[in-house]
N, C-alpha and C. Protein backbone atom coordinates (compact mmCIF):
# COMPACT_ATOMS: atom_id res chain seq x y z
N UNK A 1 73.47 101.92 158.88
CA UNK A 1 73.61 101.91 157.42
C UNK A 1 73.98 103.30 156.93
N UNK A 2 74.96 103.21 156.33
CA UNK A 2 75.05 104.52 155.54
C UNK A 2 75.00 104.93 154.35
N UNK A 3 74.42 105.52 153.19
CA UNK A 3 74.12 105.92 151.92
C UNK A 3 74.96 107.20 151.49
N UNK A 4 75.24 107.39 150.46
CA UNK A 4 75.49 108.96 149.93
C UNK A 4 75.08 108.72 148.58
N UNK A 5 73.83 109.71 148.35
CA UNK A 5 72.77 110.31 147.79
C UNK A 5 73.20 111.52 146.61
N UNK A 6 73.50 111.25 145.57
CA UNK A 6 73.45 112.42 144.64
C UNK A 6 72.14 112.91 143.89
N UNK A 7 71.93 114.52 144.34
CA UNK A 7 70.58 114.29 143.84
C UNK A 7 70.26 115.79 142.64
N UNK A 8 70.41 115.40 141.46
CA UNK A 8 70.41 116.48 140.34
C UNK A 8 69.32 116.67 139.67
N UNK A 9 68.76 118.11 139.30
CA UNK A 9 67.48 118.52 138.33
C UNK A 9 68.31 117.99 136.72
N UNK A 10 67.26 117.64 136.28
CA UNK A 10 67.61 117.48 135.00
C UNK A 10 68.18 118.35 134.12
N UNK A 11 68.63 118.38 133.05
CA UNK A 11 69.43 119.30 132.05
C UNK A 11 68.26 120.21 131.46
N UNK A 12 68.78 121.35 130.59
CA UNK A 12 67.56 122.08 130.42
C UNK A 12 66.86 121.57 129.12
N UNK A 13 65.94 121.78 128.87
CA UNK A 13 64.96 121.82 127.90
C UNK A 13 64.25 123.21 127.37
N UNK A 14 64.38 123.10 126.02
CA UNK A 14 63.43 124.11 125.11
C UNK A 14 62.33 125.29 125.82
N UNK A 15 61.03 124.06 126.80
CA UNK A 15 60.65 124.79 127.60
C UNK A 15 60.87 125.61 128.51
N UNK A 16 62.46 125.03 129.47
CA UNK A 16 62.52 125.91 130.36
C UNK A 16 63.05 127.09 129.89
N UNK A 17 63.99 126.69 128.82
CA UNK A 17 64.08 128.17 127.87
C UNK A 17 63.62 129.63 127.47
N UNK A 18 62.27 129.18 127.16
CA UNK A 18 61.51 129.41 126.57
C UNK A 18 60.42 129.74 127.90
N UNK A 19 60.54 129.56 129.36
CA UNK A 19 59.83 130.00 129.99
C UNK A 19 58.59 129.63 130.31
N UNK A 20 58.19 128.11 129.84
CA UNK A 20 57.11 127.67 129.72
C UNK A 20 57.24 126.60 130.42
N UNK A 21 56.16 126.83 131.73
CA UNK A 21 55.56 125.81 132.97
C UNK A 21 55.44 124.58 132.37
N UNK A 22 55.93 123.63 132.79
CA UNK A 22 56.45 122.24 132.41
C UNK A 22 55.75 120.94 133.40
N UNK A 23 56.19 120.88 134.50
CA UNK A 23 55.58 119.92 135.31
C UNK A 23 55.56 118.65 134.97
N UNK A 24 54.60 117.70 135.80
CA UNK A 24 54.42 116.39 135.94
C UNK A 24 53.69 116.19 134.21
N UNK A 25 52.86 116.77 133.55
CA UNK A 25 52.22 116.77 132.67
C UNK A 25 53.07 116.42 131.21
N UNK A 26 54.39 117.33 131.51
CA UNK A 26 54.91 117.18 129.99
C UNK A 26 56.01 116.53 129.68
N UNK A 27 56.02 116.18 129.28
CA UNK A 27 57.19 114.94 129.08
C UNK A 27 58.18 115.22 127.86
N UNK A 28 58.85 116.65 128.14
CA UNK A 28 59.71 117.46 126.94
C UNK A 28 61.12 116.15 127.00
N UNK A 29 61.39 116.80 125.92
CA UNK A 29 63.04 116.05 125.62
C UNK A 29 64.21 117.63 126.44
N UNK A 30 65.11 117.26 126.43
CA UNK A 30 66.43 117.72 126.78
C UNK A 30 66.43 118.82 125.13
N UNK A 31 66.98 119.81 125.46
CA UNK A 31 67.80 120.33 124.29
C UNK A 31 69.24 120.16 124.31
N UNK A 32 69.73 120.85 123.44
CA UNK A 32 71.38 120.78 122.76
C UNK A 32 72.01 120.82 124.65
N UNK A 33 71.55 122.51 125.17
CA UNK A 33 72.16 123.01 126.56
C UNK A 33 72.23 121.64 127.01
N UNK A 34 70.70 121.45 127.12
CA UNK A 34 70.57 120.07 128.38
C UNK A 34 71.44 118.97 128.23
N UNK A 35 71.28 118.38 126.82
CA UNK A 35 72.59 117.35 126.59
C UNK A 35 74.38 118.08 127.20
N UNK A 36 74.38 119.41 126.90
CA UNK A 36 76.13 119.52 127.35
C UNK A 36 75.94 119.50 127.99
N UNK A 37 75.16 119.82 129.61
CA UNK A 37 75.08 120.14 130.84
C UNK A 37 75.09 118.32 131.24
N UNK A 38 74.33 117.64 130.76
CA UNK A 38 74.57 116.01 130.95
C UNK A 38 76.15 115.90 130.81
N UNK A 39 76.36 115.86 129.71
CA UNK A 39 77.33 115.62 128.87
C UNK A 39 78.98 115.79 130.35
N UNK A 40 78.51 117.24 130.60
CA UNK A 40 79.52 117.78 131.54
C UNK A 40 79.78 117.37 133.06
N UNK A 41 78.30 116.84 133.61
CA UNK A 41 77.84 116.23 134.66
C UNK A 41 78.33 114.79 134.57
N UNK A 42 78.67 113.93 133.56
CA UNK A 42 78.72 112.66 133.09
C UNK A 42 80.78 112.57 133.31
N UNK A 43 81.07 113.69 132.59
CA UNK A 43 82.51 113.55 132.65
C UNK A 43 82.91 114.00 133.95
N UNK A 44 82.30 114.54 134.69
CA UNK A 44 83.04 115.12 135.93
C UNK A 44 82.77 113.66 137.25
N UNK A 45 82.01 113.27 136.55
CA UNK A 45 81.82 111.90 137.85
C UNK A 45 81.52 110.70 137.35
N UNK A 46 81.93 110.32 136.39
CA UNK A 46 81.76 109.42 135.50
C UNK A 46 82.85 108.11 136.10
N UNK A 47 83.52 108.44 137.24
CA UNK A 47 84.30 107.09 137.87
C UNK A 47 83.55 107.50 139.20
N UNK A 48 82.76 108.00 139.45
CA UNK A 48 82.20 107.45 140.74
C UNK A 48 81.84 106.43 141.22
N UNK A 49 81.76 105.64 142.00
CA UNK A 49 80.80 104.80 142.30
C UNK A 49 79.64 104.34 142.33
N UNK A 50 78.81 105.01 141.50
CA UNK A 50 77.44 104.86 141.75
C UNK A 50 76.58 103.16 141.67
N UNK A 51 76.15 102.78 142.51
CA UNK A 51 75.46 102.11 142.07
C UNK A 51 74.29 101.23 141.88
N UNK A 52 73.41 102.68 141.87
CA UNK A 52 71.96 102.56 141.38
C UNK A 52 71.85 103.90 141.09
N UNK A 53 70.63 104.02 140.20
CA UNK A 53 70.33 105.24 139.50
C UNK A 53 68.83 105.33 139.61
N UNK A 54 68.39 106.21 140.21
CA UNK A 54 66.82 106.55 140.17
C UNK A 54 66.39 107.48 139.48
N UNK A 55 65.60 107.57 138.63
CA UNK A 55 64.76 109.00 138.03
C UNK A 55 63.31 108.81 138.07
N UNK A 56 62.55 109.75 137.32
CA UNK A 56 61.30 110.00 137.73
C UNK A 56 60.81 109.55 136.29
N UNK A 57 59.51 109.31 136.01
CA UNK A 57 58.91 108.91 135.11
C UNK A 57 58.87 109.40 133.65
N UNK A 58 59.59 111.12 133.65
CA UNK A 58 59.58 111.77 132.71
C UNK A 58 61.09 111.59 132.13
N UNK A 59 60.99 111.80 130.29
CA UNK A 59 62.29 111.13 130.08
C UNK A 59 63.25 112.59 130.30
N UNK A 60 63.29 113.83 130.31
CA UNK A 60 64.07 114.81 130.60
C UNK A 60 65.07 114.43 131.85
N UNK A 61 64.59 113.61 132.93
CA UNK A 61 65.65 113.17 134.12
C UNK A 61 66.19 111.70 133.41
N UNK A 62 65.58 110.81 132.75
CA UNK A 62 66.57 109.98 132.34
C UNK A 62 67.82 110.20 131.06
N UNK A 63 66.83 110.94 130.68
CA UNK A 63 67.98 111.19 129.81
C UNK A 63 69.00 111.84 129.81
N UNK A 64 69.23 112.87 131.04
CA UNK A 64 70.31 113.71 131.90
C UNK A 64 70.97 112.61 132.05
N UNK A 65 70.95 111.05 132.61
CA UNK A 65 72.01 110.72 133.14
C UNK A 65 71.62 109.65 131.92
N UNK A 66 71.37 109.67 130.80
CA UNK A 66 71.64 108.44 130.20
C UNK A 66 73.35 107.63 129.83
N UNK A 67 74.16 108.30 129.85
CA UNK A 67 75.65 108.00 129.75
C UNK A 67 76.15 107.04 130.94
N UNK A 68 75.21 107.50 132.37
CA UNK A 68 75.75 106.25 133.27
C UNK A 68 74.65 105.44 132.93
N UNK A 69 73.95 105.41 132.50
CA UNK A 69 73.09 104.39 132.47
C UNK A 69 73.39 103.35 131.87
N UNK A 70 74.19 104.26 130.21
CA UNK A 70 74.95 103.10 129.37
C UNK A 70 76.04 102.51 130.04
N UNK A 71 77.01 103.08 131.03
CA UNK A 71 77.83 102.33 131.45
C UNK A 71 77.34 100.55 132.30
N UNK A 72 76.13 100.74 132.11
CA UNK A 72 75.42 99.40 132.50
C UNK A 72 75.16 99.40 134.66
N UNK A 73 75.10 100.64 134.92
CA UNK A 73 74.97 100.61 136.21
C UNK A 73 73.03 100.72 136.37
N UNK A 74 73.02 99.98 137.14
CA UNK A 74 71.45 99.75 137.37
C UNK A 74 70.22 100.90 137.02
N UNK A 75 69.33 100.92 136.85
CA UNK A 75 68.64 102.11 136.64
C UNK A 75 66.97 102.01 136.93
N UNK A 76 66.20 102.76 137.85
CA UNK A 76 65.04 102.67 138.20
C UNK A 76 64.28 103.59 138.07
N UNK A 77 63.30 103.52 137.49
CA UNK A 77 61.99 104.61 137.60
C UNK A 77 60.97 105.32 138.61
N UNK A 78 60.73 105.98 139.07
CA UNK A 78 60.16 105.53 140.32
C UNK A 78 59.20 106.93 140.18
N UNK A 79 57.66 106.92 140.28
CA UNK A 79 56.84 108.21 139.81
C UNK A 79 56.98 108.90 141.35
N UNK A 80 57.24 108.53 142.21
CA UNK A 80 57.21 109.41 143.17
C UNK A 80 58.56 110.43 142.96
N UNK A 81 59.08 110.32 142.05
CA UNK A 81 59.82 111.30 141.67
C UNK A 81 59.93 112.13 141.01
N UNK A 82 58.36 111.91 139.86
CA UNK A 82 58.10 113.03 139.10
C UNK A 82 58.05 114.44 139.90
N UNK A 83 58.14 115.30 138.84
CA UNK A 83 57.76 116.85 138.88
C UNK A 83 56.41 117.24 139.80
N UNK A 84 55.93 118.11 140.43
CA UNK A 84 54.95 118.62 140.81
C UNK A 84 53.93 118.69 139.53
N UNK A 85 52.38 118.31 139.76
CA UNK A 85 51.62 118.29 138.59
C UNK A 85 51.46 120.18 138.95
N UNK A 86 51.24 121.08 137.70
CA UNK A 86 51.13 122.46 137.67
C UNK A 86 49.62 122.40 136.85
N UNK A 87 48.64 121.25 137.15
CA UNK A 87 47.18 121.50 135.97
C UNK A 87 47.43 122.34 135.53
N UNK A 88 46.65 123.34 135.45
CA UNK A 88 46.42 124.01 134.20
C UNK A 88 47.42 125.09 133.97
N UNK A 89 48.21 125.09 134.55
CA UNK A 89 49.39 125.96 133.95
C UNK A 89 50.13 125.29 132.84
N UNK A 90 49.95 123.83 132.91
CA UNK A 90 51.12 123.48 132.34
C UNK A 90 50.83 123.54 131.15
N UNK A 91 52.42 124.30 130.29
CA UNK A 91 52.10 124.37 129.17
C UNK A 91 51.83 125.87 128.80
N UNK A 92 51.59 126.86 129.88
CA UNK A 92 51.75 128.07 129.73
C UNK A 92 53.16 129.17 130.11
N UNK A 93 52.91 130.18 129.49
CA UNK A 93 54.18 130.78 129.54
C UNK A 93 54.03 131.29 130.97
N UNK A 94 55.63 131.32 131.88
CA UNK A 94 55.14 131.74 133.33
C UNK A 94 54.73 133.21 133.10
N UNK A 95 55.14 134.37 132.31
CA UNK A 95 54.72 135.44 132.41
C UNK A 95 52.93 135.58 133.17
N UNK A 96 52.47 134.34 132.21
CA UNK A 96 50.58 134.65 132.08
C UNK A 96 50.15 133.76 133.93
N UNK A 97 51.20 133.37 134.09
CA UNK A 97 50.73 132.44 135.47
C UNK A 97 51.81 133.23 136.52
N UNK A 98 52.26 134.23 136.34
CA UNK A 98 53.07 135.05 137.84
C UNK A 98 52.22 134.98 138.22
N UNK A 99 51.20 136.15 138.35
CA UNK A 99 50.54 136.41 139.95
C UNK A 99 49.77 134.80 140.54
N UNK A 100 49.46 134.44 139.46
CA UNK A 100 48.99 132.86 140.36
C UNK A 100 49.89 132.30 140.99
N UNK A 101 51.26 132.14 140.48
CA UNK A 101 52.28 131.34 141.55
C UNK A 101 52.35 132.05 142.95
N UNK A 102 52.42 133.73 142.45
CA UNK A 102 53.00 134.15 143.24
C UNK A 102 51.86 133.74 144.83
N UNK A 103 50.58 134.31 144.38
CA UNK A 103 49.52 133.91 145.37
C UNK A 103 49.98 132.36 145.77
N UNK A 104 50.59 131.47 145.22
CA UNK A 104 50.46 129.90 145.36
C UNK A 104 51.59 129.67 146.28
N UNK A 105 52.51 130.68 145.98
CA UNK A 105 53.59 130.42 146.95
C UNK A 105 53.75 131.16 148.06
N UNK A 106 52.51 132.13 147.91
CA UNK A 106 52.65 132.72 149.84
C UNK A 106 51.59 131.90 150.37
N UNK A 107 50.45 131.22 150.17
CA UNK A 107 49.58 130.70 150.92
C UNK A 107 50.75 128.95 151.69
N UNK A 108 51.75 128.97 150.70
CA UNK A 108 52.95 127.78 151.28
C UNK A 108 53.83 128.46 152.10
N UNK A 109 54.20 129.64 151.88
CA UNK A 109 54.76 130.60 153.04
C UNK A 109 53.59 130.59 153.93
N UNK A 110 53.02 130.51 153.96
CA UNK A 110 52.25 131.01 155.33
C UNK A 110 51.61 129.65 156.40
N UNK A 111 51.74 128.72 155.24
CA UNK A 111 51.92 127.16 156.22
C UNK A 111 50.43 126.21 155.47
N UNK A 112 50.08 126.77 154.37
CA UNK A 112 48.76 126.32 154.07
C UNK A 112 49.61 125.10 152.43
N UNK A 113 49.78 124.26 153.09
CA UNK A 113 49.99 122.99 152.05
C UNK A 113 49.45 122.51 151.51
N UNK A 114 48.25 122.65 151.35
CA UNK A 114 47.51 121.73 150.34
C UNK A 114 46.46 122.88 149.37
N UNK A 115 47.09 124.17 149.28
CA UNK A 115 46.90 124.63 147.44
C UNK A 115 47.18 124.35 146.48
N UNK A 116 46.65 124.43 145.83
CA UNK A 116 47.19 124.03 144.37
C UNK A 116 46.50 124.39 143.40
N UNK A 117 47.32 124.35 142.21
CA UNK A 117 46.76 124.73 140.96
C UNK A 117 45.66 123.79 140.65
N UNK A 118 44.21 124.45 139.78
CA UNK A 118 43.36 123.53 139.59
C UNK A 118 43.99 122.44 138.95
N UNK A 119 43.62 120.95 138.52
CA UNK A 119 44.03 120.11 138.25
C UNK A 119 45.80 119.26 138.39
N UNK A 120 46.09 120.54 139.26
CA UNK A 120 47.65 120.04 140.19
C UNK A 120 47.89 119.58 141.59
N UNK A 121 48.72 119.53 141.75
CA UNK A 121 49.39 118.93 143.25
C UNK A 121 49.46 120.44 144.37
N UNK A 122 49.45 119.30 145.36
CA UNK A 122 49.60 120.52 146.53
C UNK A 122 51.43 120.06 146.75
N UNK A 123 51.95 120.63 148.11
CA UNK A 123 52.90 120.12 147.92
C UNK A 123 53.00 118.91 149.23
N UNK A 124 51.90 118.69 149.86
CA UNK A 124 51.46 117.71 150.91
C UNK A 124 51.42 116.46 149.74
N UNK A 125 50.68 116.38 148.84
CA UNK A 125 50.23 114.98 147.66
C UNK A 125 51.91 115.18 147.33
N UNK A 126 52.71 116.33 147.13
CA UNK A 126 53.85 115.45 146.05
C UNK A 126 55.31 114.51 147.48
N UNK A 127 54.90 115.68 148.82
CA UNK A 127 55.72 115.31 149.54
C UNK A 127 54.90 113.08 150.14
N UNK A 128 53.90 113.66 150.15
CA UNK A 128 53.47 111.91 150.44
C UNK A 128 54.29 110.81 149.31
N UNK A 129 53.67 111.15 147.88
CA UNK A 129 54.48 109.60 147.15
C UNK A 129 55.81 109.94 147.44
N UNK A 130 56.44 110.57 147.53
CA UNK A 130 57.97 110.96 147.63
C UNK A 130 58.57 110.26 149.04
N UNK A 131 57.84 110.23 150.14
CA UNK A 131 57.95 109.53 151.15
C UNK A 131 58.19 108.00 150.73
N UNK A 132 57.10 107.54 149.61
CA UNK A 132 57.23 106.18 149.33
C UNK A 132 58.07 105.91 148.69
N UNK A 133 58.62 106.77 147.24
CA UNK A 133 59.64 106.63 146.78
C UNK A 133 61.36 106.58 147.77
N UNK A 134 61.33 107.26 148.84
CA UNK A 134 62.42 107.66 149.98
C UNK A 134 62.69 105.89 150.57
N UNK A 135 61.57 105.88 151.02
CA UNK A 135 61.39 104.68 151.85
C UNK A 135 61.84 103.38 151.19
N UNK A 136 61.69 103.63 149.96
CA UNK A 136 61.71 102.49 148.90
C UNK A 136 63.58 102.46 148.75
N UNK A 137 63.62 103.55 148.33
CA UNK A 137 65.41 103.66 147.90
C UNK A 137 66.20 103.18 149.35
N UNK A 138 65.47 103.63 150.28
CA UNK A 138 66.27 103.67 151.75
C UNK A 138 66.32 101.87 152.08
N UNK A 139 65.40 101.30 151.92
CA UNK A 139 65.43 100.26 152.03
C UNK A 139 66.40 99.37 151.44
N UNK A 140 67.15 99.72 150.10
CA UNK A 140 67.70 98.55 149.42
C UNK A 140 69.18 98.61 150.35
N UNK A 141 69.44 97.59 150.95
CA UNK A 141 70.58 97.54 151.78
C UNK A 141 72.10 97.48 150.84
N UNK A 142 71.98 97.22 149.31
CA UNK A 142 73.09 96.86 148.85
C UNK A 142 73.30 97.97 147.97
N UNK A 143 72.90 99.34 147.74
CA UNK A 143 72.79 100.10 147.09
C UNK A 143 73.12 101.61 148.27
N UNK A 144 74.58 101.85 148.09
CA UNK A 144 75.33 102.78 149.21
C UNK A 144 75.37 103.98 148.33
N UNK A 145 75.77 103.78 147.23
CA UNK A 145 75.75 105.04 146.62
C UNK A 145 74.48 105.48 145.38
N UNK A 146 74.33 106.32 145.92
CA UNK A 146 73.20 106.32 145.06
C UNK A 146 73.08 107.80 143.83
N UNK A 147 72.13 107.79 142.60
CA UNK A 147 72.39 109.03 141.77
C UNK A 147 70.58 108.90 141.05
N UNK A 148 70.32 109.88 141.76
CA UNK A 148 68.98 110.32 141.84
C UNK A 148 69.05 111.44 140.73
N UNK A 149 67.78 111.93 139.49
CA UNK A 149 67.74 112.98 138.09
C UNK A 149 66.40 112.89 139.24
N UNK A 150 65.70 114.12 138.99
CA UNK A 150 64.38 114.94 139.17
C UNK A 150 64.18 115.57 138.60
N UNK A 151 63.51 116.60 139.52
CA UNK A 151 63.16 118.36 138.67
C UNK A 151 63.49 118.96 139.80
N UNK A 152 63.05 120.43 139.62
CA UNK A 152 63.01 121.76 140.45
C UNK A 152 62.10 121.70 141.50
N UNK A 153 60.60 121.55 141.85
CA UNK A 153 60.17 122.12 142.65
C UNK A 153 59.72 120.82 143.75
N UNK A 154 59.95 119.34 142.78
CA UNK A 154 60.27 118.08 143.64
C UNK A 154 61.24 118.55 144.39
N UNK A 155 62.35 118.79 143.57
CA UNK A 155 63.43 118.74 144.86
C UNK A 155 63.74 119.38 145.87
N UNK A 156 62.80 120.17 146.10
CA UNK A 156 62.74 121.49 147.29
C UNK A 156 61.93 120.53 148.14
N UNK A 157 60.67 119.89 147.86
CA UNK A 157 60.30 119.28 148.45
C UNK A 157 61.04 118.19 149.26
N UNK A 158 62.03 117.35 148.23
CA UNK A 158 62.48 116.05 148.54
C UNK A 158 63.40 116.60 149.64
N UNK A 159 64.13 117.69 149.69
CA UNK A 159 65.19 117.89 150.69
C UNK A 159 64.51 118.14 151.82
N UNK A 160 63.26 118.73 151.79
CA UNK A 160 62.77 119.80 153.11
C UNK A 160 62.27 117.95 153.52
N UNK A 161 61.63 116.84 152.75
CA UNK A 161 61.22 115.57 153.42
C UNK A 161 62.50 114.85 154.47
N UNK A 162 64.06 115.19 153.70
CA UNK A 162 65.26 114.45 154.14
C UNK A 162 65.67 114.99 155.35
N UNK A 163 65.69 116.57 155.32
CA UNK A 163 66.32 117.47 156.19
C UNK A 163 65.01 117.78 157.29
N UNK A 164 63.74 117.17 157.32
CA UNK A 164 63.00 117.31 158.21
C UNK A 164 62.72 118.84 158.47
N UNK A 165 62.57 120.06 157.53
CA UNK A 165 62.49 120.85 157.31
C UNK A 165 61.00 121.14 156.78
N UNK A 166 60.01 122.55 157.47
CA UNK A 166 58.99 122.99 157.12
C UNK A 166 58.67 123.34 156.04
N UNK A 167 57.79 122.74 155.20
CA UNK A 167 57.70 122.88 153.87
C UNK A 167 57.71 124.42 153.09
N UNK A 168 57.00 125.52 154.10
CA UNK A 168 57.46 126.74 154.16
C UNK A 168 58.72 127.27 153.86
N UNK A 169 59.68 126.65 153.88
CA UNK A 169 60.79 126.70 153.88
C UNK A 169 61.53 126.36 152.57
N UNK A 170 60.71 125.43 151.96
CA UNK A 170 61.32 124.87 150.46
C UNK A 170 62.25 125.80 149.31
N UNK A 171 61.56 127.13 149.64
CA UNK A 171 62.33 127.93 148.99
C UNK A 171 63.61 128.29 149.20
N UNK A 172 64.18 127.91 150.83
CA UNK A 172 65.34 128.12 150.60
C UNK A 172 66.41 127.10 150.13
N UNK A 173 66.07 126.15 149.20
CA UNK A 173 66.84 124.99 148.65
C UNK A 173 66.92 125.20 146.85
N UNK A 174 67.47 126.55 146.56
CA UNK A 174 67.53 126.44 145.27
C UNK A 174 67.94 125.74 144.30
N UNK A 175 68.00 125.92 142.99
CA UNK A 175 68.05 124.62 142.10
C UNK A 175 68.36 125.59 140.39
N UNK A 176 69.13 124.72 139.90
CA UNK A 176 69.37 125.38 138.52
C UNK A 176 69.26 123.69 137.61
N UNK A 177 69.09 123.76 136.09
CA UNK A 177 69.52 122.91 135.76
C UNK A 177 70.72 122.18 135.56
N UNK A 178 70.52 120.60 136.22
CA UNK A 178 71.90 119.98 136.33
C UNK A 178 72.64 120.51 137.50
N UNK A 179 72.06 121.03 138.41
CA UNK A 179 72.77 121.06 140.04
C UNK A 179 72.78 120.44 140.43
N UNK A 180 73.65 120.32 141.69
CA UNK A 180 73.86 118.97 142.49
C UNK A 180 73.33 119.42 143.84
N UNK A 181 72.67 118.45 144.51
CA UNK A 181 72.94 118.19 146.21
C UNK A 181 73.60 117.06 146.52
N UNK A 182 74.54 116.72 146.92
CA UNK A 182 75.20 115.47 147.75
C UNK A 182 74.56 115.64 149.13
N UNK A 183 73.98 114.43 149.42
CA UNK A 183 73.60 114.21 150.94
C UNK A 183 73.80 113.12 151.36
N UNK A 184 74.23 112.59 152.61
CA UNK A 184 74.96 111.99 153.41
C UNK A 184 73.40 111.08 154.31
N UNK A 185 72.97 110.29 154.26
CA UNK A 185 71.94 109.25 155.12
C UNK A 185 73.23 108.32 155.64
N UNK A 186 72.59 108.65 156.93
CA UNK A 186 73.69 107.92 157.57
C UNK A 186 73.09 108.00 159.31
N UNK A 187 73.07 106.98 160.19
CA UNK A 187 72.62 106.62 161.34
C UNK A 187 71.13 106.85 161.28
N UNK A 188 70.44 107.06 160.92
CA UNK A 188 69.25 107.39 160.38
C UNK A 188 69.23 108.89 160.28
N UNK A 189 70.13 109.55 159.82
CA UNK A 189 69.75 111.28 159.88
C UNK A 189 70.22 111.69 158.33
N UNK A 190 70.12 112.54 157.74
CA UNK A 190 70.52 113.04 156.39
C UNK A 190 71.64 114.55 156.73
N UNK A 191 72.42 113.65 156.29
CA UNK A 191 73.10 115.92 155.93
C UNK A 191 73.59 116.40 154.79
N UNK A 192 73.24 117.58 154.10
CA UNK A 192 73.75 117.73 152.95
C UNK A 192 74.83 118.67 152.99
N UNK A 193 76.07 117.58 151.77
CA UNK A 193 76.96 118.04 151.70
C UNK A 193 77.85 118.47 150.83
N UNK A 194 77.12 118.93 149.79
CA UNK A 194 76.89 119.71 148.92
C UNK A 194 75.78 120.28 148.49
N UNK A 195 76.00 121.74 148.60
CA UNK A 195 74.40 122.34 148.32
C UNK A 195 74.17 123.51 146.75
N UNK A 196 73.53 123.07 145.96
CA UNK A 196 73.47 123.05 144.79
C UNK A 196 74.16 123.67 144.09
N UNK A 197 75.40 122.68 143.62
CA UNK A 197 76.49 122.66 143.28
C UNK A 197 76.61 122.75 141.78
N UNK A 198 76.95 123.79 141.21
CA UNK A 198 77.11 123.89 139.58
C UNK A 198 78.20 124.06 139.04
N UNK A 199 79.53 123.60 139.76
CA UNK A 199 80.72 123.82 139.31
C UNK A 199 81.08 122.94 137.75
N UNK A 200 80.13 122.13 137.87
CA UNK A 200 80.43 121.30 136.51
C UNK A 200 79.84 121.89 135.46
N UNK A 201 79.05 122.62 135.33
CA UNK A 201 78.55 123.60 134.25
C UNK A 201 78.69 125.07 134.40
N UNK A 202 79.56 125.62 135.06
CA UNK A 202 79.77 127.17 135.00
C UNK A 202 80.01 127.79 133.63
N UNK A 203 80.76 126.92 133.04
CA UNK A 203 80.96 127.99 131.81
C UNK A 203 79.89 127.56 130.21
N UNK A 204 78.95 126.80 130.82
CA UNK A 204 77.82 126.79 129.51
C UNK A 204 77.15 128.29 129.49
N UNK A 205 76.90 128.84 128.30
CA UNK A 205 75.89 130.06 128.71
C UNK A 205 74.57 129.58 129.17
């Protein structure tokens, strides 16, 4: 069986703007940016093939691709695709939560997966439902092309789950809003073949 997988962070929002830790918790809208960055993402592949559309529970990833959605191509929710929960950050400016990430993201450099922010995810809990969500999409035999909306620090995860890659490692799968990964599932192996691709929004500021 073979699939090809488009898999994009959502458009920006106010918060990320504005610098303020977002996560599984908040359920912001898109701003003006985020709509052109849709907007631009929509016209550049807007005769693709897609056909099925997955996003995550928060409306910031559906509403990135709401334009194919209107074109009437299928569309699914699926929470194993939400954002990483950030408890009690979320909702704060990152300035006041650096040194906590920073501590949060060497104890994941150093191979220790299951820290986390009080009342958040480790990245072991977000990589597990994400497995189910994987398993779930992988399964539908009539659905080859596929166009996956997320977030940022899911999708470090979701690739390091595809690419069989040490979660330690997540950091090297960067991400902007409205980037692309194209990845290739195919004989049972994944390869990505496009790696976060922003040619469709270069010239937004």
């Amino acid at each position: 069986m073979r699939k090809e997988i488009f898999i994009i962070r959502h458009g920006q929002t106010d918060l990320n703007k504005e610098g303020v830790v977002q996560g599984r918790g908040i359920n912001s809208d898109l701003n003006e940016t985020g709509r052109e960055q849709a907007r631009r993402f929509f016209n550049q592949y807007k005769s693709f093939p897609f056909q099925k559309i997955y996003t995550s529970d928060l409306k910031r990833t559906w509403q990135t691709v709401g334009s194919f959605i209107d074109l009437g191509i299928p569309w699914e929710k699926l929470s194993g695709l939400d954002e990483m929960a950030w408890g009690i950050y979320e909702g704060m400016p990152a300035g006041e939560t650096r040194e906590g990430f920073k501590s949060l993201i060497n104890s994941w450099a150093e191979g220790d997966y299951t820290t986390k922010i009080e009342g958040g995810e480790s990245p072991l809990e977000v990589q597990a439902r994400q497995k189910v969500a994987l398993e779930y999409i992988l399964g539908k035999k009539d659905e080859n092309e596929i166009l996956i909306c997320m977030h940022g620090r899911a999708i470090r995860i979701f690739l390091c789950l595809m690419t069989d890659t040490e979660l330690r490692y997540m950091d090297t799968f960067p991400h902007q809003n409205l980037s692309l990964y194209r990845v290739l599932w195919e004989d049972g192996k994944f390869t990505v073949l496009a790696f976060n691709n922003i040619d469709h929004i270069q010239e937004i500021a």
